[in-house]
Protein backbone atom coordinates (compact mmCIF):
# COMPACT_ATOMS: atom_id res chain seq x y z
CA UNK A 1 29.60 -104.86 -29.76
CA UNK A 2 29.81 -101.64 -32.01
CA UNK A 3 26.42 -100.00 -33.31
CA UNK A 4 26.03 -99.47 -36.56
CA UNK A 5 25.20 -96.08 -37.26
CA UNK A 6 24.57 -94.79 -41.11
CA UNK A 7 24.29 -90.74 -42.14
CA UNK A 8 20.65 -92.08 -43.10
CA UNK A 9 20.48 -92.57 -38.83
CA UNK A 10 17.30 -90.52 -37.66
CA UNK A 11 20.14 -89.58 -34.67
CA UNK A 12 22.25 -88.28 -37.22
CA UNK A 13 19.20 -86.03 -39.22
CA UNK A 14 18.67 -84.57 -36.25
CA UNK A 15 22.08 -83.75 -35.00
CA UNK A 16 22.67 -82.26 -38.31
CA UNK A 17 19.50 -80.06 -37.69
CA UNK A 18 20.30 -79.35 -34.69
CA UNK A 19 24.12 -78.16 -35.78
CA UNK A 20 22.41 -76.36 -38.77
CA UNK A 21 19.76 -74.09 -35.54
CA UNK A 22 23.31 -72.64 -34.06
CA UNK A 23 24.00 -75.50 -31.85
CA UNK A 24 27.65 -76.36 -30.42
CA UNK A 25 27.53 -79.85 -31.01
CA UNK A 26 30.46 -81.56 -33.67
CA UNK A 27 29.38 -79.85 -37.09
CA UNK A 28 31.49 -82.96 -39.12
CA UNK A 29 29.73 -85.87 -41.07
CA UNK A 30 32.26 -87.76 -39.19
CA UNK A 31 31.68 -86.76 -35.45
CA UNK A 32 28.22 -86.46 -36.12
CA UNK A 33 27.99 -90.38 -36.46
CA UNK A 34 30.08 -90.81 -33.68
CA UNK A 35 28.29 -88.61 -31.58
CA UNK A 36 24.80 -90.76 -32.80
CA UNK A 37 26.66 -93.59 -31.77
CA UNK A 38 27.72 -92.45 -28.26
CA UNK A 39 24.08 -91.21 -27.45
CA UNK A 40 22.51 -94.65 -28.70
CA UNK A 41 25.07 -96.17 -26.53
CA UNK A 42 24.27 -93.72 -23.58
CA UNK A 43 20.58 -94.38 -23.80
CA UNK A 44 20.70 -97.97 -23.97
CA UNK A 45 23.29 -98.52 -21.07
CA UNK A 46 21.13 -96.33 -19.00
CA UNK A 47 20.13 -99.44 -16.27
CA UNK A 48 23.14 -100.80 -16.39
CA UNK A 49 24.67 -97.86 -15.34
CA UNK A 50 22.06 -97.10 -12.54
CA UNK A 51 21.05 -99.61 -11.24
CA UNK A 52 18.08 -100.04 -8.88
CA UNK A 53 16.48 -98.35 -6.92
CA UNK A 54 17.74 -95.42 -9.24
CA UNK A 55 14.63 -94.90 -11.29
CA UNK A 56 13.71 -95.92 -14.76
CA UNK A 57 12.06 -92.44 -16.08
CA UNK A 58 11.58 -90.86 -19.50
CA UNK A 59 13.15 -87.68 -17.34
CA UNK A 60 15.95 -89.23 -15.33
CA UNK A 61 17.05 -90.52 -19.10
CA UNK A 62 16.99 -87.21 -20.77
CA UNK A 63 19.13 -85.77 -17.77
CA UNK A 64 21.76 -88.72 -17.89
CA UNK A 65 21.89 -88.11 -21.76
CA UNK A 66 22.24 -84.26 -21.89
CA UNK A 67 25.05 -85.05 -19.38
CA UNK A 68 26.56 -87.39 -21.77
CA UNK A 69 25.74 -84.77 -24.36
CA UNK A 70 27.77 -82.15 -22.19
CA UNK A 71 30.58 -84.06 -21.97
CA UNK A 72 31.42 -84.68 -25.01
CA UNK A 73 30.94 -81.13 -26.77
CA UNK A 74 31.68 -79.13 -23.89
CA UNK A 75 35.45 -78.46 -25.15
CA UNK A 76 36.64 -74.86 -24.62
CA UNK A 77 38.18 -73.44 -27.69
CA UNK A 78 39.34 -69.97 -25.64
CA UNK A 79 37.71 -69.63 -22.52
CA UNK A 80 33.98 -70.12 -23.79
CA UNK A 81 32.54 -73.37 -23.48
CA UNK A 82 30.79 -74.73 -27.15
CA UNK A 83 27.46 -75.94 -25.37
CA UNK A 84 25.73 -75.15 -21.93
CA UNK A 85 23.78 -77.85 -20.34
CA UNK A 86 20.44 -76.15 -20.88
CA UNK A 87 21.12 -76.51 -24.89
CA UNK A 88 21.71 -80.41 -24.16
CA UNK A 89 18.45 -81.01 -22.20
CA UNK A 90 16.40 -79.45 -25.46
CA UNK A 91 18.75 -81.74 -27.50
CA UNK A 92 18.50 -84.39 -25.27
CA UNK A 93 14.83 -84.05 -25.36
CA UNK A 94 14.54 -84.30 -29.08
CA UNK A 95 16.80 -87.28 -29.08
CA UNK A 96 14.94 -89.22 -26.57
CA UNK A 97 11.78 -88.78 -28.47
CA UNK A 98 13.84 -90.66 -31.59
CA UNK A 99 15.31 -93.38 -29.19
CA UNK A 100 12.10 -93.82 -27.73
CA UNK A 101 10.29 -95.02 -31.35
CA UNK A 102 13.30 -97.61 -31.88
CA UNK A 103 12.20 -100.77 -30.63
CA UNK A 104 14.79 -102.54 -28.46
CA UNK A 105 15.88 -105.16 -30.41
CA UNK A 106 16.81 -102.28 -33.09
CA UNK A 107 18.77 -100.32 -30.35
């Protein structure tokens, strides 16, 4: 099943913003709404991916998510990595707060 993502995405806005603050994530239209895609992905396979008694929380998403988010901007161009994993928890925090207003079925 492949998500539809558009560049009108509220995932998408706010990867853009969050490119335009100084962050490493992917700065094309292109990899922006494949990134979207991945993190709606991320977010939604969450349970299936930890299953019980791993725990359900707003918290233990955001972590799972900015290490998702790590992942897949962390490339090294030199020896410096693009993103840390204390810019992906903020980013991860801002996403969750959009994934969290999408109703399931949407998702």
């Amino acid at each position: 099943m492949t998500l539809e993502i558009t560049p009108a995405d509220p995932l998408v806005a706010l990867l853009l913003a969050a490119h335009v603050e100084g962050s490493g994530i992917p700065d094309s239209g292109p990899r922006r709404l494949e990134l979207a895609r991945a993190v709606r992905r991320r977010w939604n396979s969450f349970t299936h991916r930890h299953p019980a008694p791993a725990p359900d929380t707003p918290s233990a998403r955001i972590e799972d998510l900015a290490r998702g988010l790590l992942a897949r901007c962390a490339l090294r161009s030199g020896s410096r990595p693009r993103i840390e994993i204390s810019e992906c928890r903020e980013l991860a925090r801002r996403l969750a707060g959009v994934l969290s207003e999408v109703p399931h079925s949407a998702r």
